[in-house]
PDB file of N, CA and C in Angstrom:
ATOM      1  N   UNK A   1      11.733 140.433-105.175  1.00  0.00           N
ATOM      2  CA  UNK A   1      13.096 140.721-105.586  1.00  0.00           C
ATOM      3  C   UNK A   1      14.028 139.682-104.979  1.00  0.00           C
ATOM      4  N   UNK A   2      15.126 139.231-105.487  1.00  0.00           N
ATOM      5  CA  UNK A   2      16.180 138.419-105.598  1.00  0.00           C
ATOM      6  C   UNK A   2      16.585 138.981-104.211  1.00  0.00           C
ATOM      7  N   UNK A   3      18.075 138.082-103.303  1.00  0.00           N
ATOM      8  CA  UNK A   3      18.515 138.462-102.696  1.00  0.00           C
ATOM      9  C   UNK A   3      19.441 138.984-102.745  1.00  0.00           C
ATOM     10  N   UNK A   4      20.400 140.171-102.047  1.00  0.00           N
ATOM     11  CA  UNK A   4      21.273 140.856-102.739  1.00  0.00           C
ATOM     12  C   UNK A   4      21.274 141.727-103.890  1.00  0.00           C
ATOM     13  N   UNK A   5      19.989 142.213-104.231  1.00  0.00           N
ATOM     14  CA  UNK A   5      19.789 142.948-105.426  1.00  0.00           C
ATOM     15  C   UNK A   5      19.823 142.536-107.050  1.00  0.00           C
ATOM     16  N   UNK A   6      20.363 140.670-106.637  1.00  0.00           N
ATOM     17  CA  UNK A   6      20.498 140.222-107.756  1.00  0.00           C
ATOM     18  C   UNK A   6      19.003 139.675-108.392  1.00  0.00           C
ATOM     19  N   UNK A   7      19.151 140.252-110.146  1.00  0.00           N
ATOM     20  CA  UNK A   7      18.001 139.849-110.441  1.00  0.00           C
ATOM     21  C   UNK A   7      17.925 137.958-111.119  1.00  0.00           C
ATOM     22  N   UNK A   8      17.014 136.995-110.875  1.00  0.00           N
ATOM     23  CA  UNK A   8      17.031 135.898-111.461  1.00  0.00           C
ATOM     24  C   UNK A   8      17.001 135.947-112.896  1.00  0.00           C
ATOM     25  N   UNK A   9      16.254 134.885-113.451  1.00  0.00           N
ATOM     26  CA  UNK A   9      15.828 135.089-115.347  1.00  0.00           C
ATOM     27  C   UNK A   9      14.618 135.459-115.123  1.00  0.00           C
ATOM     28  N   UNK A  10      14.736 136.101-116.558  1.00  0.00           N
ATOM     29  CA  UNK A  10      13.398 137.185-116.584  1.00  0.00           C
ATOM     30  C   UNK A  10      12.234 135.707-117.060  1.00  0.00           C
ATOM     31  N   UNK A  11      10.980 136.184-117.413  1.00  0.00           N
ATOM     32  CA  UNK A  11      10.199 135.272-118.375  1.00  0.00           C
ATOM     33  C   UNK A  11      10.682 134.992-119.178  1.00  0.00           C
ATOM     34  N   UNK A  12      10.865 136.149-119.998  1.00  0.00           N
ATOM     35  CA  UNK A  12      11.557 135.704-121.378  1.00  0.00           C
ATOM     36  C   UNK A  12      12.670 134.373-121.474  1.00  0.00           C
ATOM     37  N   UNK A  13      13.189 134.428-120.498  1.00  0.00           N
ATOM     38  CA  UNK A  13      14.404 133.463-120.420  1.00  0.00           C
ATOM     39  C   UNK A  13      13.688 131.695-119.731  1.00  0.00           C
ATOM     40  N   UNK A  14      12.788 132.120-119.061  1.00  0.00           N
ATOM     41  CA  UNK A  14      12.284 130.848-118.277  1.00  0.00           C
ATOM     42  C   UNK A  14      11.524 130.558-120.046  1.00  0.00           C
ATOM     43  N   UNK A  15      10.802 131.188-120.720  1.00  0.00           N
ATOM     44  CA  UNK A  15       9.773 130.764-121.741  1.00  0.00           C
ATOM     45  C   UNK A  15      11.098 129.812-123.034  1.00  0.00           C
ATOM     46  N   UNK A  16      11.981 130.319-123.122  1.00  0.00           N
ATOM     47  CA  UNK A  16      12.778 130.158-123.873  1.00  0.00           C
ATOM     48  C   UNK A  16      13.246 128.462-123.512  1.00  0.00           C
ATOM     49  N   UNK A  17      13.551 128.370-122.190  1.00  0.00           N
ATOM     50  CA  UNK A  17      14.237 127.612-121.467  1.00  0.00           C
ATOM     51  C   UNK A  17      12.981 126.178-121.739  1.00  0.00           C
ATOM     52  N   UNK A  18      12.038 126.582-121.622  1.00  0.00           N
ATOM     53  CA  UNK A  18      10.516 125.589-121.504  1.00  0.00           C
ATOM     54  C   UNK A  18      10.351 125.006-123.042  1.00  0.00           C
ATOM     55  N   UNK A  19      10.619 126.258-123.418  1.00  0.00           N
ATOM     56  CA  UNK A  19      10.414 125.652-125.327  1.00  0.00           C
ATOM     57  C   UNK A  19      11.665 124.784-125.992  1.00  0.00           C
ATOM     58  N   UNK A  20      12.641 124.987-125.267  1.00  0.00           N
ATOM     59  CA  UNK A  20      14.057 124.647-125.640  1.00  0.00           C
ATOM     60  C   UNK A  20      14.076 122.754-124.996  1.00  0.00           C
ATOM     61  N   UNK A  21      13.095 122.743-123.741  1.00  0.00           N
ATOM     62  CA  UNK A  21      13.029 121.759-122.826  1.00  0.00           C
ATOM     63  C   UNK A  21      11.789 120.514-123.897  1.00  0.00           C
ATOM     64  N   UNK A  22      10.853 121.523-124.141  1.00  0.00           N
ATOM     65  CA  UNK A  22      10.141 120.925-124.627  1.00  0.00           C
ATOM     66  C   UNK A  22      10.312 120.039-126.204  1.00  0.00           C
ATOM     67  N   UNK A  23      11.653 120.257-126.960  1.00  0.00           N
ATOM     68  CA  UNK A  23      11.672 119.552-128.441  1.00  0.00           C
ATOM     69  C   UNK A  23      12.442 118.093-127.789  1.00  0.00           C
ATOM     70  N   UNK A  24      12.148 117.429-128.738  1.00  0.00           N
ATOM     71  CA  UNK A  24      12.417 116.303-128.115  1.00  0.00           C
ATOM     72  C   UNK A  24      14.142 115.801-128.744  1.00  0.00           C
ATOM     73  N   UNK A  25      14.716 115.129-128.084  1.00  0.00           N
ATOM     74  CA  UNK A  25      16.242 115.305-128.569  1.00  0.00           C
ATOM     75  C   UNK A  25      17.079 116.669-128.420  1.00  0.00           C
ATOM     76  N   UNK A  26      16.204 117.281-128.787  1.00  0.00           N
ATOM     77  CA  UNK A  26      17.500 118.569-128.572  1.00  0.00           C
ATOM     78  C   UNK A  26      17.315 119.027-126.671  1.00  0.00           C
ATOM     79  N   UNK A  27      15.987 118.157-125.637  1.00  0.00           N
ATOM     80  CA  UNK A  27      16.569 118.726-124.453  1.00  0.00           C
ATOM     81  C   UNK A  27      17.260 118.685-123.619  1.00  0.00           C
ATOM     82  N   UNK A  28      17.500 116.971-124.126  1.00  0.00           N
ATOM     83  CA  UNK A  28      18.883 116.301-123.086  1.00  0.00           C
ATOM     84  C   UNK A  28      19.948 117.213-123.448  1.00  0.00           C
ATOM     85  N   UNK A  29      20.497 116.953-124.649  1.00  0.00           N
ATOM     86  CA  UNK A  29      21.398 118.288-124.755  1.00  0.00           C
ATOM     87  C   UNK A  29      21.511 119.660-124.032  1.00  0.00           C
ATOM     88  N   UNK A  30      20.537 120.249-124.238  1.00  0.00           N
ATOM     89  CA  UNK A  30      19.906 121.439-123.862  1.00  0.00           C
ATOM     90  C   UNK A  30      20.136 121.829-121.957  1.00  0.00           C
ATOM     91  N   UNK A  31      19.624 120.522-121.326  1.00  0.00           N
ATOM     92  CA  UNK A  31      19.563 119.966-120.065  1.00  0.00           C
ATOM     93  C   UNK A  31      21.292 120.104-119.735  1.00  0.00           C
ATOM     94  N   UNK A  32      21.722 119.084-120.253  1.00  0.00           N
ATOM     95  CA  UNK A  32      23.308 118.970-119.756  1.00  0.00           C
ATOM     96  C   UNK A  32      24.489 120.388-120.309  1.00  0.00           C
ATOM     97  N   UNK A  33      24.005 121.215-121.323  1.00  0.00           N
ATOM     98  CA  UNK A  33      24.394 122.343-121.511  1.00  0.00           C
ATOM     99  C   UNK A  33      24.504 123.421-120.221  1.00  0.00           C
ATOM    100  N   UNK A  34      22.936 123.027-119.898  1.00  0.00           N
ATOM    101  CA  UNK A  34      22.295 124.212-119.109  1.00  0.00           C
ATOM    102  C   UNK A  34      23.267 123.603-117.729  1.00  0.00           C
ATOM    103  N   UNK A  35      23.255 122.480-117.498  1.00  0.00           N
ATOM    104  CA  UNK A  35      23.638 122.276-115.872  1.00  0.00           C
ATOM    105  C   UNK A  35      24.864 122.668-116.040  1.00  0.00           C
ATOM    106  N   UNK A  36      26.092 122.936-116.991  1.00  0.00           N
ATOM    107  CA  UNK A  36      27.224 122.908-116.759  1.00  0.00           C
ATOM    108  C   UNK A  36      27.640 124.647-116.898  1.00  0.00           C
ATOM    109  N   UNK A  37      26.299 125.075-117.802  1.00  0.00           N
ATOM    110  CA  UNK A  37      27.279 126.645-118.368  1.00  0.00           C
ATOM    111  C   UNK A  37      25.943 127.474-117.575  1.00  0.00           C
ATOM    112  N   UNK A  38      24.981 127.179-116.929  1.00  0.00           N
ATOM    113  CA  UNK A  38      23.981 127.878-116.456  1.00  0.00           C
ATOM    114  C   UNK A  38      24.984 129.435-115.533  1.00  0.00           C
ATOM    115  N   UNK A  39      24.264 130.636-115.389  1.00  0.00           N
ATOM    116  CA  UNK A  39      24.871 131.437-114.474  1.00  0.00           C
ATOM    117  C   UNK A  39      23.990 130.894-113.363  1.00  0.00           C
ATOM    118  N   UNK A  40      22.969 130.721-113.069  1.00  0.00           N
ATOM    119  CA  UNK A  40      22.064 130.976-112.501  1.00  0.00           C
ATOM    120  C   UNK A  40      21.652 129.820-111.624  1.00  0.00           C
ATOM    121  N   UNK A  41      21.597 129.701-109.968  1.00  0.00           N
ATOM    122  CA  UNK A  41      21.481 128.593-109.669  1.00  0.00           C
ATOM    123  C   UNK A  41      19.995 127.966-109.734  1.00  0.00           C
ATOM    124  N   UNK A  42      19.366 128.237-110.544  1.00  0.00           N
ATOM    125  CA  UNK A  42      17.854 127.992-110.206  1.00  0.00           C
ATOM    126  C   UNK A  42      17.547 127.635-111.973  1.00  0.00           C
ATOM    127  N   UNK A  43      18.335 128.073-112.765  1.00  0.00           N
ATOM    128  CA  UNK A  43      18.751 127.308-114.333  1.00  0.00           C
ATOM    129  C   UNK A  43      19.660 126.050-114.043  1.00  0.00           C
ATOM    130  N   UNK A  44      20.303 126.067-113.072  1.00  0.00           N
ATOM    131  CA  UNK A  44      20.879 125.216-113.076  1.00  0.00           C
ATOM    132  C   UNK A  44      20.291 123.729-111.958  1.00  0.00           C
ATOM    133  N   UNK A  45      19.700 123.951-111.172  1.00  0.00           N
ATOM    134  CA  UNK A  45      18.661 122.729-110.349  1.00  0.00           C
ATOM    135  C   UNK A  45      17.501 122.782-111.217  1.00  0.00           C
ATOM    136  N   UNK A  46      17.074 123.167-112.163  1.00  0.00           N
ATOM    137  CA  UNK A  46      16.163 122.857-112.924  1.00  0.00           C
ATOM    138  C   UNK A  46      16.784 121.909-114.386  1.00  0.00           C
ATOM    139  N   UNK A  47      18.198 122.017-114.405  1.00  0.00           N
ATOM    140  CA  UNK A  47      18.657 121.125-115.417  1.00  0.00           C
ATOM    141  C   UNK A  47      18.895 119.830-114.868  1.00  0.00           C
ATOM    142  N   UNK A  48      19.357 119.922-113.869  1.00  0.00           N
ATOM    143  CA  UNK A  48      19.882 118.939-113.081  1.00  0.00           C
ATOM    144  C   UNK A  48      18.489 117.663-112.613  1.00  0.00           C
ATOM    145  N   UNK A  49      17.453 118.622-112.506  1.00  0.00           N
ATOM    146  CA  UNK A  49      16.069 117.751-111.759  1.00  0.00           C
ATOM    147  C   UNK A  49      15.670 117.328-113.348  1.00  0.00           C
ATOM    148  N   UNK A  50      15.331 118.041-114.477  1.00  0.00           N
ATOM    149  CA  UNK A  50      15.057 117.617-115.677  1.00  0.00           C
ATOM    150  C   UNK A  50      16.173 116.411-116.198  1.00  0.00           C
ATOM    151  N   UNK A  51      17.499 116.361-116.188  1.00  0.00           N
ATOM    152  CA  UNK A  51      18.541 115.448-116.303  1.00  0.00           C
ATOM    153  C   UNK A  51      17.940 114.113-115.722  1.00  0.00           C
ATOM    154  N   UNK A  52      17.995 114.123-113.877  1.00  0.00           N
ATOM    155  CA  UNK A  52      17.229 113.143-113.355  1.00  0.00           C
ATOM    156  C   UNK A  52      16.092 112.616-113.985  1.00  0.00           C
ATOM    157  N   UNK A  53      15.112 113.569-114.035  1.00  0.00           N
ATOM    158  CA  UNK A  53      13.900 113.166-114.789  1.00  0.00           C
ATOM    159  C   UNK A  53      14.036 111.927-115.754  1.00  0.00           C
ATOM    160  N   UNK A  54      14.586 112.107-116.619  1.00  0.00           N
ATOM    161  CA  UNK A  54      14.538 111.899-118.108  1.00  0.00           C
ATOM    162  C   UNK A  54      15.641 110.480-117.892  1.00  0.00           C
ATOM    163  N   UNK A  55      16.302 110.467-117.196  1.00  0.00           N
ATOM    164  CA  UNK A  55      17.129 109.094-116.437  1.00  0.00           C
ATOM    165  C   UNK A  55      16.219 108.401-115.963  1.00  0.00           C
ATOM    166  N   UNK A  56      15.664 108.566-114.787  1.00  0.00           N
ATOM    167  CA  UNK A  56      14.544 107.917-114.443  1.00  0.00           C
ATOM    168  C   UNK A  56      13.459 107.148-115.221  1.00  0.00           C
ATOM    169  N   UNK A  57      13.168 108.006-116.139  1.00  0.00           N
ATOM    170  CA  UNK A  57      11.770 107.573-116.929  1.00  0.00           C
ATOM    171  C   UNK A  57      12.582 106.504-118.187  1.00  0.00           C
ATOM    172  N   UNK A  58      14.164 106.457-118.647  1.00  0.00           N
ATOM    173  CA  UNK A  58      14.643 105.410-119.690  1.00  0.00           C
ATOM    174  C   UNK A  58      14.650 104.129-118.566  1.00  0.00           C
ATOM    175  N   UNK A  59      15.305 104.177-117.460  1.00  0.00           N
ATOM    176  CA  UNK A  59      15.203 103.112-116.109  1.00  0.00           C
ATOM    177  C   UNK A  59      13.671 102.619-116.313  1.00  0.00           C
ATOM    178  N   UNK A  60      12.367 103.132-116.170  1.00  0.00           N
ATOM    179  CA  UNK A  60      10.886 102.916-116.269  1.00  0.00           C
ATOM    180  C   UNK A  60      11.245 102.006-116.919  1.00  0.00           C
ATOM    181  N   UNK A  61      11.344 102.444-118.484  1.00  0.00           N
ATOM    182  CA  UNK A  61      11.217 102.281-120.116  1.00  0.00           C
ATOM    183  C   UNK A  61      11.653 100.669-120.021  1.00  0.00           C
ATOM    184  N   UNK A  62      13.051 100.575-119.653  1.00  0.00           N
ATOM    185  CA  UNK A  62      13.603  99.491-120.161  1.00  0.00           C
ATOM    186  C   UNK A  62      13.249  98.732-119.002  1.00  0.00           C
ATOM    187  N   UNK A  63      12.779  98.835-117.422  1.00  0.00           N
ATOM    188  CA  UNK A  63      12.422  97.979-116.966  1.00  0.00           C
ATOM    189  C   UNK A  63      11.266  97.292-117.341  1.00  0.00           C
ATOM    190  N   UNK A  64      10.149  97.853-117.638  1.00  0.00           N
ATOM    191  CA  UNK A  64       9.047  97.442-118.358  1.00  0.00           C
ATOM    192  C   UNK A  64       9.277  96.655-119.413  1.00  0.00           C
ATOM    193  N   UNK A  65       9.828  96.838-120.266  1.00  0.00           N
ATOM    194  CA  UNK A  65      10.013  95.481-121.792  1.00  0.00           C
ATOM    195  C   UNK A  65      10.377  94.810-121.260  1.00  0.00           C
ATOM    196  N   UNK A  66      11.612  94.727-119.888  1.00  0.00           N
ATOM    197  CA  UNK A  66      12.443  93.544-118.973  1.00  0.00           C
ATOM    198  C   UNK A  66      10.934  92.843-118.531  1.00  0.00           C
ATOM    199  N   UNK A  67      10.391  93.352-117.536  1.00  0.00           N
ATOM    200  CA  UNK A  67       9.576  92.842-116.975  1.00  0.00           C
ATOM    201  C   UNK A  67       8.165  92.327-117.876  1.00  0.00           C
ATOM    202  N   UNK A  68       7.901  92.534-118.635  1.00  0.00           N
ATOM    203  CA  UNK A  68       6.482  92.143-119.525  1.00  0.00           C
ATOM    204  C   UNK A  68       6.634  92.169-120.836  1.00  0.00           C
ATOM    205  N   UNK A  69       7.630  91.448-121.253  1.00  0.00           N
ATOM    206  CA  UNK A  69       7.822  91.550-123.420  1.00  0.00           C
ATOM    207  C   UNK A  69       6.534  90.794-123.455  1.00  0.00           C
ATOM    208  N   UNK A  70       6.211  89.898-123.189  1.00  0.00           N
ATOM    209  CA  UNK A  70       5.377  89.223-123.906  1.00  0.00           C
ATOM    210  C   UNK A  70       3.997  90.517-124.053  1.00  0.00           C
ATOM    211  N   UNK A  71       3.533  91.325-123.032  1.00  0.00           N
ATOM    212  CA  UNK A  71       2.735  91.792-123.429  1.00  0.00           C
ATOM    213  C   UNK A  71       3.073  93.128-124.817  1.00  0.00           C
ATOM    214  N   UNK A  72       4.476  93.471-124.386  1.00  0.00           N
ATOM    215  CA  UNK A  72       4.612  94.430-125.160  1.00  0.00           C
ATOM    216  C   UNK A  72       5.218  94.087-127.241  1.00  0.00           C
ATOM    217  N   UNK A  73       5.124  92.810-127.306  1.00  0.00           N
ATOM    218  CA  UNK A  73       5.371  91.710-128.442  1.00  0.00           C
ATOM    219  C   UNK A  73       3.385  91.709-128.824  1.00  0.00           C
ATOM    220  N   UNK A  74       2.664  91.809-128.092  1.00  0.00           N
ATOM    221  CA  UNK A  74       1.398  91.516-128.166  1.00  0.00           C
ATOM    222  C   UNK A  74       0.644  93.010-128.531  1.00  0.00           C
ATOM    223  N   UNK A  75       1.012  93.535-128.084  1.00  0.00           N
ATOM    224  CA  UNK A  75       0.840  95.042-128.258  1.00  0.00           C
ATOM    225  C   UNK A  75       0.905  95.453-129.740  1.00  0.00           C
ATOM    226  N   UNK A  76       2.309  95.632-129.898  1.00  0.00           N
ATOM    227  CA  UNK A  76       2.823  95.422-131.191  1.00  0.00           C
ATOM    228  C   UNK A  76       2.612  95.127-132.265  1.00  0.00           C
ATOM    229  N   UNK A  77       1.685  93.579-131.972  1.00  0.00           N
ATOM    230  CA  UNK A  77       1.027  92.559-133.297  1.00  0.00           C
ATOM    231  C   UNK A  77      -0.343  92.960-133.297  1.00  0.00           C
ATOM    232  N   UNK A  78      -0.743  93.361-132.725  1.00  0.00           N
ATOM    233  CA  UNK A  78      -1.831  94.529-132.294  1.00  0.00           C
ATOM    234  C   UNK A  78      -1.787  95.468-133.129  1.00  0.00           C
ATOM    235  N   UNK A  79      -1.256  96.457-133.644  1.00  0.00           N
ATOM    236  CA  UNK A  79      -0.655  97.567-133.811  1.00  0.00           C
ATOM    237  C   UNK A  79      -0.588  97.837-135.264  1.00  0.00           C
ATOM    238  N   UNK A  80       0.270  96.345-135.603  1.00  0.00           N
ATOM    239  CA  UNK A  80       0.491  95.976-137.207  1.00  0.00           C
ATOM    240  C   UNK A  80      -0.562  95.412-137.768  1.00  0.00           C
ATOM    241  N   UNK A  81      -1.383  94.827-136.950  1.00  0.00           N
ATOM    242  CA  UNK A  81      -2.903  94.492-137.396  1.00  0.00           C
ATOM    243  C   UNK A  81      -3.862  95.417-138.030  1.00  0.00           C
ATOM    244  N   UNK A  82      -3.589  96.339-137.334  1.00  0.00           N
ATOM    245  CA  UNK A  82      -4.880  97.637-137.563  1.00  0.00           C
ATOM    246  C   UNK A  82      -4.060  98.521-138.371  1.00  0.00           C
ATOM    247  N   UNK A  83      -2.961  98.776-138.310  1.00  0.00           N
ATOM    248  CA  UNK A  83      -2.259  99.201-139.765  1.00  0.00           C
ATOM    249  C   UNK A  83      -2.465  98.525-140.918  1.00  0.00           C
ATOM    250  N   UNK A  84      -2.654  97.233-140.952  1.00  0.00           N
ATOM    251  CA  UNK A  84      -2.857  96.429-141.928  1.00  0.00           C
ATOM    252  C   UNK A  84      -4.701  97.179-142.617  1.00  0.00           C
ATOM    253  N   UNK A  85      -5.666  97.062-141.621  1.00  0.00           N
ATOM    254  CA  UNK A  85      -7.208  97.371-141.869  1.00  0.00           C
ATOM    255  C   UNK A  85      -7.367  98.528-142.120  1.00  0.00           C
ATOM    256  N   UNK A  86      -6.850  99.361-141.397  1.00  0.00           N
ATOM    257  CA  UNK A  86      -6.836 100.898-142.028  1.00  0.00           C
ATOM    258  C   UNK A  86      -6.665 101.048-143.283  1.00  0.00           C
ATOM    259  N   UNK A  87      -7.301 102.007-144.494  1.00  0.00           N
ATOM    260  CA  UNK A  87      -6.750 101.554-145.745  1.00  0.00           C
ATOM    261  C   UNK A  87      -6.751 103.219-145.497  1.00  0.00           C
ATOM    262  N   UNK A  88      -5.400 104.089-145.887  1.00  0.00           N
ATOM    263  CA  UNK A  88      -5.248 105.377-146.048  1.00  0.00           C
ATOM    264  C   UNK A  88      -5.342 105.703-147.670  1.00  0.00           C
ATOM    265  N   UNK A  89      -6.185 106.889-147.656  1.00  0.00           N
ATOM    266  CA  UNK A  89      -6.515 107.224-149.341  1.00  0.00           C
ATOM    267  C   UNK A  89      -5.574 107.984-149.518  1.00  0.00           C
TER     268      UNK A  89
END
């Protein structure tokens, strides 16, 4: 039990929250919704750490093409190659 008699989110609300987290595009939204209108401080450090998250990993993203285009240009021509051989019926 909560402290103070207060109850947290039920499952239902954490399952909701996970599926809502999980579509892609709608969780940043979802994320920065939750950190600002959350009641709940534990909805709300879970928006906030998911927010971070998802900052972090575009920082990854774009350091990587910074740091190695040529492989990721190679990749690519790679890519369009075997799209090319594949013949879909």
């Amino acid at each position: 039990m909560a402290k103070n008699g207060k109850k947290g989110p039920s499952v239902l609300n954490w399952m909701g929250t996970l599926i809502l987290y999980a579509i892609p595009g709608v969780s940043l939204i979802f994320l920065i919704l939750s950190a600002i209108f959350a009641k709940s401080s534990a909805k709300r450090n879970f928006a906030i750490a998911g927010i971070l998250l998802e900052v972090i990993c575009v920082i990854l993203i774009f350091a990587a093409f910074a740091v190695f285009p040529d492989t990721f240009t190679q990749l690519s021509q790679q890519l369009r190659e075997a799209g090319r051989v594949v013949q879909i019926p």
